[in-house]
PDB file of N, CA and C in Angstrom:
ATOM      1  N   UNK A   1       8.633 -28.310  21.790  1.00  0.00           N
ATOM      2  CA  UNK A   1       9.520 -27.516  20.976  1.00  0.00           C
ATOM      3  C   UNK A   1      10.957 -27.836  21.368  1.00  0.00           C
ATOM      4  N   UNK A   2      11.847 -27.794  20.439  1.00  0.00           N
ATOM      5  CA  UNK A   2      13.308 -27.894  20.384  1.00  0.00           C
ATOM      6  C   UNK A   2      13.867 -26.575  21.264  1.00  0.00           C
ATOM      7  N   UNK A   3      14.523 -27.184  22.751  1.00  0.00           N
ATOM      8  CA  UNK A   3      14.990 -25.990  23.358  1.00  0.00           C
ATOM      9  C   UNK A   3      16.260 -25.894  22.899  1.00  0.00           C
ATOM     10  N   UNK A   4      17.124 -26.200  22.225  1.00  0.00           N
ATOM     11  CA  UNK A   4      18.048 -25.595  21.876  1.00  0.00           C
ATOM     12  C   UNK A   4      17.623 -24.384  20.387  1.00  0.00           C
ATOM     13  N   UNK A   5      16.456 -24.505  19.453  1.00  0.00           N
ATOM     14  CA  UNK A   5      16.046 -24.183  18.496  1.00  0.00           C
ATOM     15  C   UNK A   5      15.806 -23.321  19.384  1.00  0.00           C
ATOM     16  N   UNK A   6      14.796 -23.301  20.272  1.00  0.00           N
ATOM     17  CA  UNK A   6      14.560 -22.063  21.055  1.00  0.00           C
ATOM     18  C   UNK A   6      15.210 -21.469  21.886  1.00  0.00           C
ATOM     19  N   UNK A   7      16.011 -21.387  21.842  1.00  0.00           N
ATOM     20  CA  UNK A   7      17.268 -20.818  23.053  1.00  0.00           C
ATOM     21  C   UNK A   7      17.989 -20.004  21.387  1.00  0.00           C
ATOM     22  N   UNK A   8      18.026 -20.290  20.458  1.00  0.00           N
ATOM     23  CA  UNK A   8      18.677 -19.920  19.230  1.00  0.00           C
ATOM     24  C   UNK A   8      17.825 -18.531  18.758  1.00  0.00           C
ATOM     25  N   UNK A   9      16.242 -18.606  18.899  1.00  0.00           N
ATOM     26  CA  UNK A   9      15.254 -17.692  18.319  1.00  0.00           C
ATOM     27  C   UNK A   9      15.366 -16.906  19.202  1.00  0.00           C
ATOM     28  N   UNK A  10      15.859 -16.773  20.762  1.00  0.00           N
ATOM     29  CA  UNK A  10      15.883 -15.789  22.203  1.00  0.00           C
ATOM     30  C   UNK A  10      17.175 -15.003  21.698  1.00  0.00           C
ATOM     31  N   UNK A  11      18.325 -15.720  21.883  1.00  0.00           N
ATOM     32  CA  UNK A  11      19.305 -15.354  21.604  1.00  0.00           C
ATOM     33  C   UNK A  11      19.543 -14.326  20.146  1.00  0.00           C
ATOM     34  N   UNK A  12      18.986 -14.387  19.042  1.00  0.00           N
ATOM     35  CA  UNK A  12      18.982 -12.970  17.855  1.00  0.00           C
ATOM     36  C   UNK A  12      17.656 -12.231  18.153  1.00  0.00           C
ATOM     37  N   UNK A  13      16.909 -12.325  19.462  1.00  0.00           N
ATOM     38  CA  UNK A  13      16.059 -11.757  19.575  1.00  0.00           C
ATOM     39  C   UNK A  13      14.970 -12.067  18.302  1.00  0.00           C
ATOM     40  N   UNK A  14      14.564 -13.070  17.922  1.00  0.00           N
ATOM     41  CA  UNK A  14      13.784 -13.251  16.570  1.00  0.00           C
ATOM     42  C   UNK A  14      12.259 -14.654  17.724  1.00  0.00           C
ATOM     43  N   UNK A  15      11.247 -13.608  17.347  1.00  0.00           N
ATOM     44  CA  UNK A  15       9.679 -14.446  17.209  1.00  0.00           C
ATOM     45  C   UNK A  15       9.868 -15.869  16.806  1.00  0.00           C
ATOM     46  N   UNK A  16       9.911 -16.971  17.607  1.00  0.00           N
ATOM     47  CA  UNK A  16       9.881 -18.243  17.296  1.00  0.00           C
ATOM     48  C   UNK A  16       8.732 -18.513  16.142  1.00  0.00           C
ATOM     49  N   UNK A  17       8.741 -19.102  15.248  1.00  0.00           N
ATOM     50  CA  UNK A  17       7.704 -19.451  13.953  1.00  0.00           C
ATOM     51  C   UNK A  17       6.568 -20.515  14.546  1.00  0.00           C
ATOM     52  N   UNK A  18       8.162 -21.367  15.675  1.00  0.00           N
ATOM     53  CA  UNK A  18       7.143 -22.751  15.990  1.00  0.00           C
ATOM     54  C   UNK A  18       6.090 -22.516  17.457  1.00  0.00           C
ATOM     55  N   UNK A  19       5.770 -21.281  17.688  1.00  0.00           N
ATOM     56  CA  UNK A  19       5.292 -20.791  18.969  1.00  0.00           C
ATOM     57  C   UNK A  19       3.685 -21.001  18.138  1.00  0.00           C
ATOM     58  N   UNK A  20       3.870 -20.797  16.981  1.00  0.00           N
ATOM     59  CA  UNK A  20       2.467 -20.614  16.072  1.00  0.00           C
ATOM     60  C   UNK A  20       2.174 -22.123  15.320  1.00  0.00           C
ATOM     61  N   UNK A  21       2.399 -23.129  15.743  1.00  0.00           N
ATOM     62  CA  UNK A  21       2.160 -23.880  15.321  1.00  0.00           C
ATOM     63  C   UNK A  21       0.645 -24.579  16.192  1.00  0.00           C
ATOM     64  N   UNK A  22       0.350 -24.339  16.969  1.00  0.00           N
ATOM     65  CA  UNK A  22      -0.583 -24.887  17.283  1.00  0.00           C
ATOM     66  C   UNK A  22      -2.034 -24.420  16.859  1.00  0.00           C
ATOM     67  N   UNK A  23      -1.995 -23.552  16.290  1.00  0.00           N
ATOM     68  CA  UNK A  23      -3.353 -23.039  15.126  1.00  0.00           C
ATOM     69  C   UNK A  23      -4.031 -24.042  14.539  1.00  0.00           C
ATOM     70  N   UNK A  24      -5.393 -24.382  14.795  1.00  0.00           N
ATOM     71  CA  UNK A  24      -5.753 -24.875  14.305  1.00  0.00           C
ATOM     72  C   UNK A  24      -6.095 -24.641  12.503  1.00  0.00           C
ATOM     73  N   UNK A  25      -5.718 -25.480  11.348  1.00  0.00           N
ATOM     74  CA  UNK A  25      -6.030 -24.936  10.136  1.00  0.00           C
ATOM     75  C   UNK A  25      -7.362 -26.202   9.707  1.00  0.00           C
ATOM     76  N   UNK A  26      -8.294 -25.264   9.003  1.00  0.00           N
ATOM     77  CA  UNK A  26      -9.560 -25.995   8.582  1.00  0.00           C
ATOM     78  C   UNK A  26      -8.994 -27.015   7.116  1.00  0.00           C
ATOM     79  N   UNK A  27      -9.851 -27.615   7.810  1.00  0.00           N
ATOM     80  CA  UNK A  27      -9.252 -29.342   6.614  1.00  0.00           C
ATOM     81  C   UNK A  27      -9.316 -28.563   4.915  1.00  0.00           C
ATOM     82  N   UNK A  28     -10.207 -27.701   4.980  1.00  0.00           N
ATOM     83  CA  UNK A  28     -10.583 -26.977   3.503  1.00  0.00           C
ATOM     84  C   UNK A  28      -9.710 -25.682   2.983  1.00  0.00           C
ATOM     85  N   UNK A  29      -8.192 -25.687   4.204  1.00  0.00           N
ATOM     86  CA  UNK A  29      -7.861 -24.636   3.368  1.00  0.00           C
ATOM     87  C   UNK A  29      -6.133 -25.227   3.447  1.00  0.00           C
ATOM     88  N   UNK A  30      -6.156 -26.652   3.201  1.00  0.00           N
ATOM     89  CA  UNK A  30      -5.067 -27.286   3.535  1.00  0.00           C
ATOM     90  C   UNK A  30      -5.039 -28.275   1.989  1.00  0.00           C
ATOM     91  N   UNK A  31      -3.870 -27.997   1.451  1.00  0.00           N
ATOM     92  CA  UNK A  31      -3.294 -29.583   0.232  1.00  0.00           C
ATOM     93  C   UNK A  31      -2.108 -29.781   0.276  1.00  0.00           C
ATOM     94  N   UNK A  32      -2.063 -31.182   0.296  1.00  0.00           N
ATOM     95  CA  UNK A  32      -0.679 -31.478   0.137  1.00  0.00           C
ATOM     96  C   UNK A  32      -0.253 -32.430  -1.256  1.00  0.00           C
ATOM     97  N   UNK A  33       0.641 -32.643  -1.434  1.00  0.00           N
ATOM     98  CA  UNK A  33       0.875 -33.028  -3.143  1.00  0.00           C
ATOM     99  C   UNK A  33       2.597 -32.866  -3.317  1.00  0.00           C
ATOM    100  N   UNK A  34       3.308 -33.386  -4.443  1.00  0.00           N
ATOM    101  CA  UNK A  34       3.957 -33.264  -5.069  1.00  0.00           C
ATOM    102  C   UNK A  34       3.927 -32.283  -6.506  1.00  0.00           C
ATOM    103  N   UNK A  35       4.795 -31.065  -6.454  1.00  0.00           N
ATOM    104  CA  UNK A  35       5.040 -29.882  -7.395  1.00  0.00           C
ATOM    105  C   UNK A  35       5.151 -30.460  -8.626  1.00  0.00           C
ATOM    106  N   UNK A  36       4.264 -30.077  -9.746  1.00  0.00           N
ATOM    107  CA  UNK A  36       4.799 -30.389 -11.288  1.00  0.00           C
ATOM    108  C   UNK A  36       5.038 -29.174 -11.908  1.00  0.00           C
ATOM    109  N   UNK A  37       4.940 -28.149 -11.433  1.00  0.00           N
ATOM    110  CA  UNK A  37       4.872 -26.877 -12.464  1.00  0.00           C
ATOM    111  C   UNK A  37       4.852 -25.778 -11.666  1.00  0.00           C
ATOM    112  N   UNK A  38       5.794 -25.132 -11.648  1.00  0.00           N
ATOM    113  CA  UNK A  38       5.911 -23.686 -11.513  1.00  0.00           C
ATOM    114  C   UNK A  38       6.022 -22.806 -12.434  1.00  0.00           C
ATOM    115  N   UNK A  39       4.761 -21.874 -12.463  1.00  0.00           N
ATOM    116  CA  UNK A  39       4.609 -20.977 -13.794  1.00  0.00           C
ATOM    117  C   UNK A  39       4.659 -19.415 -12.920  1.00  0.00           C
ATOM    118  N   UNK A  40       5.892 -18.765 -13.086  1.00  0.00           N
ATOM    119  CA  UNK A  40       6.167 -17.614 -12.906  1.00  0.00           C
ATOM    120  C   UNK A  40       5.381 -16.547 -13.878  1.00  0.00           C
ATOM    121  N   UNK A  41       4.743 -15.138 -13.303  1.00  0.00           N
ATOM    122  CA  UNK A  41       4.173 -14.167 -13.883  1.00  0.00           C
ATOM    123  C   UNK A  41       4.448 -12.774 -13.483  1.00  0.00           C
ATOM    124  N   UNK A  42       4.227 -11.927 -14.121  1.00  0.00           N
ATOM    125  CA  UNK A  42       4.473 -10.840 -13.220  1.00  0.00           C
ATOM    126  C   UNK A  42       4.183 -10.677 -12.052  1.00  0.00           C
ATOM    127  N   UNK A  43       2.801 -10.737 -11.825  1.00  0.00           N
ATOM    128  CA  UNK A  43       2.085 -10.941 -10.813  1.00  0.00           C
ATOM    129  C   UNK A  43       2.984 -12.125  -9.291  1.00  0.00           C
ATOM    130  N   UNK A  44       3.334 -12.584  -9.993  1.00  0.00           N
ATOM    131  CA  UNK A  44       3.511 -14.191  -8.731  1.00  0.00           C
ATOM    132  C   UNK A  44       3.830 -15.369  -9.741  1.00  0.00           C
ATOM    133  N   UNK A  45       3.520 -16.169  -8.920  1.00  0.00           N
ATOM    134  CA  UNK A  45       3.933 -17.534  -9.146  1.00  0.00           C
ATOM    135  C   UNK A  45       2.830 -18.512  -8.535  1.00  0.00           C
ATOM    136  N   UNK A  46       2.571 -19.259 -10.086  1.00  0.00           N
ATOM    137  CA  UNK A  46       1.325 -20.443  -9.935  1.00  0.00           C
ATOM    138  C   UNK A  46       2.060 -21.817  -9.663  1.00  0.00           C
ATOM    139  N   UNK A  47       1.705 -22.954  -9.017  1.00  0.00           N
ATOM    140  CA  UNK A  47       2.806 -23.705  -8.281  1.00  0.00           C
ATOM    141  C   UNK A  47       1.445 -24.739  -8.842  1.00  0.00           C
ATOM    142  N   UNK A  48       1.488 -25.852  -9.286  1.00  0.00           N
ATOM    143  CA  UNK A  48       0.906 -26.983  -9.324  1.00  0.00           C
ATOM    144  C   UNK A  48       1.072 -27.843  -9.066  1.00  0.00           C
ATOM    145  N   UNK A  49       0.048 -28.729  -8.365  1.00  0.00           N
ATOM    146  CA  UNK A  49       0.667 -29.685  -7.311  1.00  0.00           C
ATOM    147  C   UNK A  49      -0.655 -31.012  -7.652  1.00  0.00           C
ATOM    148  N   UNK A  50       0.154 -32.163  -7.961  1.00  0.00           N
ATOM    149  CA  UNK A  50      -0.742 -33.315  -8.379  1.00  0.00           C
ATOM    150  C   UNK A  50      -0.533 -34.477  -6.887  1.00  0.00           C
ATOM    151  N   UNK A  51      -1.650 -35.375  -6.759  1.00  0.00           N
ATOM    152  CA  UNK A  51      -1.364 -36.317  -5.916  1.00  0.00           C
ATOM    153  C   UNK A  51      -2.374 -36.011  -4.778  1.00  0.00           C
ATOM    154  N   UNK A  52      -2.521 -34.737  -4.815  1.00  0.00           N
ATOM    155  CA  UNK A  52      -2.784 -34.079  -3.368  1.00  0.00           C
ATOM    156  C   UNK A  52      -3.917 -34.937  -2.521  1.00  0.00           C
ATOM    157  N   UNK A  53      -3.611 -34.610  -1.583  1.00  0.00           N
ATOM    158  CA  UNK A  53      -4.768 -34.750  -0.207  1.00  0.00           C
ATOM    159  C   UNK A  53      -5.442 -33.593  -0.044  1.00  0.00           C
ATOM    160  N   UNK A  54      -6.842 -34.065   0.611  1.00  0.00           N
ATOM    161  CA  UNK A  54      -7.367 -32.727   0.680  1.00  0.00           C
ATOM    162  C   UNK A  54      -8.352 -32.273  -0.187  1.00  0.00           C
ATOM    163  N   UNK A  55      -8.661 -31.228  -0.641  1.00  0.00           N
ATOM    164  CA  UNK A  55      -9.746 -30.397  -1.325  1.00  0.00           C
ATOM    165  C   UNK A  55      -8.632 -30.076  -2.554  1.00  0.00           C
ATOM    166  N   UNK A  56      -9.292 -29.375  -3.607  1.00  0.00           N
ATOM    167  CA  UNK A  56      -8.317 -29.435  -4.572  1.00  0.00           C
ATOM    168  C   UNK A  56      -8.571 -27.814  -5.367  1.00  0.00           C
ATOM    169  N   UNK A  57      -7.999 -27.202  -5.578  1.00  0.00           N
ATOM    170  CA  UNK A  57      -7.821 -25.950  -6.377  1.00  0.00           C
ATOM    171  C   UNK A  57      -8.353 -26.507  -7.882  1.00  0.00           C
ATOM    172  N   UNK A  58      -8.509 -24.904  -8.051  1.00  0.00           N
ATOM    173  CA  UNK A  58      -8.615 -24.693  -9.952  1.00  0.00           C
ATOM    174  C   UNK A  58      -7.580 -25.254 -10.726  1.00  0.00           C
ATOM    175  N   UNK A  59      -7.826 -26.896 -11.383  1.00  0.00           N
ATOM    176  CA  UNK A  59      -6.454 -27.337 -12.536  1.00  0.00           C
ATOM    177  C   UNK A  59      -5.233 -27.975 -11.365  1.00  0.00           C
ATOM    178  N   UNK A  60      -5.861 -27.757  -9.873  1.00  0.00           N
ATOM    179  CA  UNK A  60      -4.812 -28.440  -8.994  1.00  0.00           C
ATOM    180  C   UNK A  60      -3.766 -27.067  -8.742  1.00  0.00           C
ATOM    181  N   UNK A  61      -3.926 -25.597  -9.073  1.00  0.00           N
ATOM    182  CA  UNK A  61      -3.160 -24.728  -9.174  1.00  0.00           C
ATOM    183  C   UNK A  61      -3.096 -24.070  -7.675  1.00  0.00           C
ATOM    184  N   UNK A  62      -2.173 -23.437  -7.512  1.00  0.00           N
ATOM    185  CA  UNK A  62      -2.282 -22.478  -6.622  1.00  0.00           C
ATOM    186  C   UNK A  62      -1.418 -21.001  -6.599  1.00  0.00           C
ATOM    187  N   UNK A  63      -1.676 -19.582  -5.986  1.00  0.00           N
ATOM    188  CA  UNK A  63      -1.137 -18.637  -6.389  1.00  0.00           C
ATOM    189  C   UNK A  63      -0.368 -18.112  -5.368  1.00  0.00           C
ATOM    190  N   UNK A  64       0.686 -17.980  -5.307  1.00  0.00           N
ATOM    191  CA  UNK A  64       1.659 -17.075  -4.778  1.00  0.00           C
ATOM    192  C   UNK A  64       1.823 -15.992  -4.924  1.00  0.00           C
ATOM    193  N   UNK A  65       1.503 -14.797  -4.247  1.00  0.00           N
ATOM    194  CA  UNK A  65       1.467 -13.497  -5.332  1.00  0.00           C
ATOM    195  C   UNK A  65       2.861 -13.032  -4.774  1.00  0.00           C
ATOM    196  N   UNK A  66       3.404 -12.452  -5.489  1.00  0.00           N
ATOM    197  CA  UNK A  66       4.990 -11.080  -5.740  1.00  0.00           C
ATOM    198  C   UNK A  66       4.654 -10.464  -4.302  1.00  0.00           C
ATOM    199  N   UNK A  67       3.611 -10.090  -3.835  1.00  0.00           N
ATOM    200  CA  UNK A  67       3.551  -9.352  -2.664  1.00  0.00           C
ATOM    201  C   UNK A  67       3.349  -9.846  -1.910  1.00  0.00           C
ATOM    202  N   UNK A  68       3.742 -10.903  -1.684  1.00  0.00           N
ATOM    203  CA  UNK A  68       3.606 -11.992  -0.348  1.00  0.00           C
ATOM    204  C   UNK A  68       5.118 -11.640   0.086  1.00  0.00           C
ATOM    205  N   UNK A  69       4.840 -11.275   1.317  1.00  0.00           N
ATOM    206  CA  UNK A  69       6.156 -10.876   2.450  1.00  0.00           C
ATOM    207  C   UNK A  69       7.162 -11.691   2.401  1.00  0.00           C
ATOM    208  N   UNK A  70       6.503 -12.928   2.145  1.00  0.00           N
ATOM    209  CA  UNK A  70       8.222 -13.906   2.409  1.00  0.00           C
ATOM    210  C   UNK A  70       7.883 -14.387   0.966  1.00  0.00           C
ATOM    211  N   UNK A  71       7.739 -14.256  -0.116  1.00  0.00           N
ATOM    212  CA  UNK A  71       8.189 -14.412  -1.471  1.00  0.00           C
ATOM    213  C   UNK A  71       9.183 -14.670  -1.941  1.00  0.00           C
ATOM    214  N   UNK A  72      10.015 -14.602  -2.100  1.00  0.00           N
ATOM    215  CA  UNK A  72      11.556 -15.177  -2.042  1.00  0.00           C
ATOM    216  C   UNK A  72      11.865 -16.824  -1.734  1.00  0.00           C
ATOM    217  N   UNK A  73      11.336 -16.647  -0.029  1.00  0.00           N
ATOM    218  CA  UNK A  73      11.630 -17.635   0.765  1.00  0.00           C
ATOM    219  C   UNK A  73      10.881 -18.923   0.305  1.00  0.00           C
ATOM    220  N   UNK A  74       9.544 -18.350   0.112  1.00  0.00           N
ATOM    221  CA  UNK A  74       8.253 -19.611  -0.017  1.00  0.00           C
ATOM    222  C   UNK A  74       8.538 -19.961  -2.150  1.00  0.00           C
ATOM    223  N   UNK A  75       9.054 -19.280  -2.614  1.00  0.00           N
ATOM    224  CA  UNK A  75       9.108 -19.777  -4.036  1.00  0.00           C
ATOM    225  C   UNK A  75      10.685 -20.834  -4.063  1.00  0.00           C
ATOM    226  N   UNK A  76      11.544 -20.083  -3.142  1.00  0.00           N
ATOM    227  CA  UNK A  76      12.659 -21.245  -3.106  1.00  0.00           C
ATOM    228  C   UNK A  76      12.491 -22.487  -2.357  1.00  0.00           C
ATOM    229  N   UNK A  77      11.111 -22.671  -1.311  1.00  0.00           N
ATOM    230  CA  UNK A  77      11.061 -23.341  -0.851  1.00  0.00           C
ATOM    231  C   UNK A  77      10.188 -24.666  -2.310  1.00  0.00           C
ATOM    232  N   UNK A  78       9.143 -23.959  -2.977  1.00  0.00           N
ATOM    233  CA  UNK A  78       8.378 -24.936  -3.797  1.00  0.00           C
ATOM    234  C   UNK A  78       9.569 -25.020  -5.118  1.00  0.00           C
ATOM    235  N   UNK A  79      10.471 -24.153  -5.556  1.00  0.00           N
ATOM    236  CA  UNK A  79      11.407 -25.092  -6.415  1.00  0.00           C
ATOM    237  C   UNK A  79      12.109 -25.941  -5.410  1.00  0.00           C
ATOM    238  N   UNK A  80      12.735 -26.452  -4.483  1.00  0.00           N
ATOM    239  CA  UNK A  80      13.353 -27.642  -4.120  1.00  0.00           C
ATOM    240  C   UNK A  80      12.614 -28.352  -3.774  1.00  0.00           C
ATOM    241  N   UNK A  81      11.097 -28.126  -3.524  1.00  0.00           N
ATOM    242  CA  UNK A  81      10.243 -29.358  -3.596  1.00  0.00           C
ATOM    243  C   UNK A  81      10.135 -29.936  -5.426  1.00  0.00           C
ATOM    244  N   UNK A  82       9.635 -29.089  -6.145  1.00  0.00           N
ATOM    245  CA  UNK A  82       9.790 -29.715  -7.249  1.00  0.00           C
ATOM    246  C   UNK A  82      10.859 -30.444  -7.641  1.00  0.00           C
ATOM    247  N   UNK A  83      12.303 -29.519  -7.326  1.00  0.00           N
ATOM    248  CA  UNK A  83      13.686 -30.182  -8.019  1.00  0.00           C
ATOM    249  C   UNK A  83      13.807 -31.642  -6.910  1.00  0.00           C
ATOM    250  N   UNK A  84      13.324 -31.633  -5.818  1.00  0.00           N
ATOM    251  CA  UNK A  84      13.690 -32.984  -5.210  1.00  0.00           C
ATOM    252  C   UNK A  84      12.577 -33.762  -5.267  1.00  0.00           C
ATOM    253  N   UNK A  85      11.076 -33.500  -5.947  1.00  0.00           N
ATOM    254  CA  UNK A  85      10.323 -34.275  -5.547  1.00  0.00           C
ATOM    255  C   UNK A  85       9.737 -34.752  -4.553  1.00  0.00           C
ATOM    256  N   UNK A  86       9.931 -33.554  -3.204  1.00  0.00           N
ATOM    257  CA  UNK A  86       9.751 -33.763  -2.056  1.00  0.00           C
ATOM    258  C   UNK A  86       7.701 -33.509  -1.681  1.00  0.00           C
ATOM    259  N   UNK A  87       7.101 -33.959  -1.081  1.00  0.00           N
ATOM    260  CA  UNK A  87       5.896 -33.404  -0.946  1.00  0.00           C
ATOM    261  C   UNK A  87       5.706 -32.104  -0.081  1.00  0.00           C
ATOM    262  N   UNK A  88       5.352 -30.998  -0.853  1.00  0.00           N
ATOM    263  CA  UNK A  88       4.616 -30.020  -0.309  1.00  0.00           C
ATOM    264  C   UNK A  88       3.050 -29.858   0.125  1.00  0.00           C
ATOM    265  N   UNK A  89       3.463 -28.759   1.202  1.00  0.00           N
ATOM    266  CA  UNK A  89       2.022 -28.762   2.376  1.00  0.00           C
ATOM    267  C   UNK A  89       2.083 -27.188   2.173  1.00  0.00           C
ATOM    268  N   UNK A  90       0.666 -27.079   1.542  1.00  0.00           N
ATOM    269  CA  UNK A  90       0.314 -25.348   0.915  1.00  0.00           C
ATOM    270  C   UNK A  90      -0.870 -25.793   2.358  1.00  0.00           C
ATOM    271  N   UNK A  91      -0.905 -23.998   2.680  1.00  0.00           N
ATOM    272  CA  UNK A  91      -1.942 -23.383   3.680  1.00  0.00           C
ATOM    273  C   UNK A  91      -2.400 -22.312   2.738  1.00  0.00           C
ATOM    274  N   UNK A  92      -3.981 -21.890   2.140  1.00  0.00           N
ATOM    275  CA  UNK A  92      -4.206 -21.190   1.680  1.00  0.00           C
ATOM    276  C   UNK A  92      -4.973 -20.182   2.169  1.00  0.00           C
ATOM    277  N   UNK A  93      -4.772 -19.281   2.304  1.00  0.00           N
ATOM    278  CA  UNK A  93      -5.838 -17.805   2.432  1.00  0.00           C
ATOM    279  C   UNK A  93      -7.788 -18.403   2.798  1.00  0.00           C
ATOM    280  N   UNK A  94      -8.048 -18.812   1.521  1.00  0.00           N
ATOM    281  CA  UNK A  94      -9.649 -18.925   1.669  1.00  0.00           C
ATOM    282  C   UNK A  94      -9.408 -20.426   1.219  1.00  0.00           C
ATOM    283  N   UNK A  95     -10.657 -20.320   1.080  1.00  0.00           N
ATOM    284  CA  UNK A  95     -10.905 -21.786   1.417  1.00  0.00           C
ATOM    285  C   UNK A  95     -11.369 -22.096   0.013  1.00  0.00           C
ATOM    286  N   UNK A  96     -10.574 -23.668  -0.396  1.00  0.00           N
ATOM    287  CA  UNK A  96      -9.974 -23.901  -1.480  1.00  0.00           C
ATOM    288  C   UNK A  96     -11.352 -24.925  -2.263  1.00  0.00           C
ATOM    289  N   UNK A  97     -11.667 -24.140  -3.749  1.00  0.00           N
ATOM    290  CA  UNK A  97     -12.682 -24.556  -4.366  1.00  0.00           C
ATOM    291  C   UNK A  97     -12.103 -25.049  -5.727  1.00  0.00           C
ATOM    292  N   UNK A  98     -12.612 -26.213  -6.536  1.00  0.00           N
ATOM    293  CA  UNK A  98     -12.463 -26.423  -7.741  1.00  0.00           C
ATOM    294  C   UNK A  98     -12.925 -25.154  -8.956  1.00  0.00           C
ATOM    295  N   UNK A  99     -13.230 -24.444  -8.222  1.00  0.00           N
ATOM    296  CA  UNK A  99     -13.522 -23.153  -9.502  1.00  0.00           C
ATOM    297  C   UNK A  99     -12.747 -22.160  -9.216  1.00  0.00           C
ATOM    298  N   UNK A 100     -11.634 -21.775  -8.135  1.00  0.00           N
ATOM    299  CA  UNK A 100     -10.698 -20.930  -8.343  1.00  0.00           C
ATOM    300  C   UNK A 100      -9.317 -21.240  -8.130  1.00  0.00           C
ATOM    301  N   UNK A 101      -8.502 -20.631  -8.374  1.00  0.00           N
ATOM    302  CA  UNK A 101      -6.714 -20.971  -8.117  1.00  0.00           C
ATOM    303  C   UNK A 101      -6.735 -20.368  -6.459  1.00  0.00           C
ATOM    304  N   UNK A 102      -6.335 -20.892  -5.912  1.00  0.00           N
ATOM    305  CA  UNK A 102      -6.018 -20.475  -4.032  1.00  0.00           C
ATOM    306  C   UNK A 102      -4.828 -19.965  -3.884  1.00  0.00           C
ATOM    307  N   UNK A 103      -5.039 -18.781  -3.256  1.00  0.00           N
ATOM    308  CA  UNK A 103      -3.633 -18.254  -2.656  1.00  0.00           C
ATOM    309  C   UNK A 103      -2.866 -18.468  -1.663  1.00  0.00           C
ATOM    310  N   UNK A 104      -1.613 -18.653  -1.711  1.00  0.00           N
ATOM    311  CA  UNK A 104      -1.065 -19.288  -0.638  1.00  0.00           C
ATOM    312  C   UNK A 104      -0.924 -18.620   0.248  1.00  0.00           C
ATOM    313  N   UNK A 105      -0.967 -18.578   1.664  1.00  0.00           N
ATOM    314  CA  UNK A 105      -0.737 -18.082   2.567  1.00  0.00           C
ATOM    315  C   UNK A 105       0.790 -18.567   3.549  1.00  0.00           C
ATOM    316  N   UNK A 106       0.860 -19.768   3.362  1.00  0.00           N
ATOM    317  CA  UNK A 106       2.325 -20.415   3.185  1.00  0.00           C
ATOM    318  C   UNK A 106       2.478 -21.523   2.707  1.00  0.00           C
ATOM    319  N   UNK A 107       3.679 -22.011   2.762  1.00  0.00           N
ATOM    320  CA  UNK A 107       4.404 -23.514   2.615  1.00  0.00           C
ATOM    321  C   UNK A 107       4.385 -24.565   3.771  1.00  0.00           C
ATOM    322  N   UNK A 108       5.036 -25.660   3.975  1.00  0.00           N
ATOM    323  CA  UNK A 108       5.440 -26.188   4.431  1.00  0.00           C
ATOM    324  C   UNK A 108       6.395 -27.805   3.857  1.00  0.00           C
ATOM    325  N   UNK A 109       7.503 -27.719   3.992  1.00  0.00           N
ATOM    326  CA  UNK A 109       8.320 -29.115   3.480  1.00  0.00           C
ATOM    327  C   UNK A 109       8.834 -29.825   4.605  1.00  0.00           C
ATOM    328  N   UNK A 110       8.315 -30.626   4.473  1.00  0.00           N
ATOM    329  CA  UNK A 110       9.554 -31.781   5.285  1.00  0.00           C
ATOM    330  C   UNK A 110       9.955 -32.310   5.106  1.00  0.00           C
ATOM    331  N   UNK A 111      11.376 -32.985   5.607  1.00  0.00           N
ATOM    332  CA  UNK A 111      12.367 -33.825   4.920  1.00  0.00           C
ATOM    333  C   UNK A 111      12.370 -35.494   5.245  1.00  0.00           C
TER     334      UNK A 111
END
């Protein structure tokens, strides 16, 4: 880990994110891909992602719901993957089948 990153998360008193990175995640609840479609609903936001690695959702879809805690954060994160074309790395809730849309549990982008 980045000790100056971590000397930064001590210092506002804030839970390092990257303390949790060593979790293991099952190969089946992991895709990665490039964003073609973000379809906003009341409910949330369906994020579609073509290319992917991995196991593949319903139509390649996946669901973000409105009541996801960092909602905000994780929908601005999949529009600048779409607007840059960058590849996104979805972690989903259950484990991801061609007969349903998967909920995200988070993001991940890298640059």
């Amino acid at each position: 880990m980045d000790a100056k990153l971590e000397t930064a998360f001590e210092e506002f008193n804030i839970e390092s994110p990257l303390q949790h990175t060593t979790q293991i995640v099952p190969p089946d609840h992991t895709a990665t891909g490039q964003v073609t479609r973000l379809y906003p609903d009341p409910r949330g936001c369906y994020i579609r992602v073509i290319n992917s690695s991995g196991p593949r959702s319903h139509k390649d879809y996946y669901f973000l719901p409105k009541s996801h805690g960092n909602f905000n954060a994780l929908y601005s994160l999949a529009l600048a993957a779409a607007t840059n074309r960058y590849i996104l790395n979805i972690r989903t809730v259950d484990t991801i089948t061609p007969s349903e849309v998967a909920e995200v549990q988070y993001l991940v982008q890298n640059f």
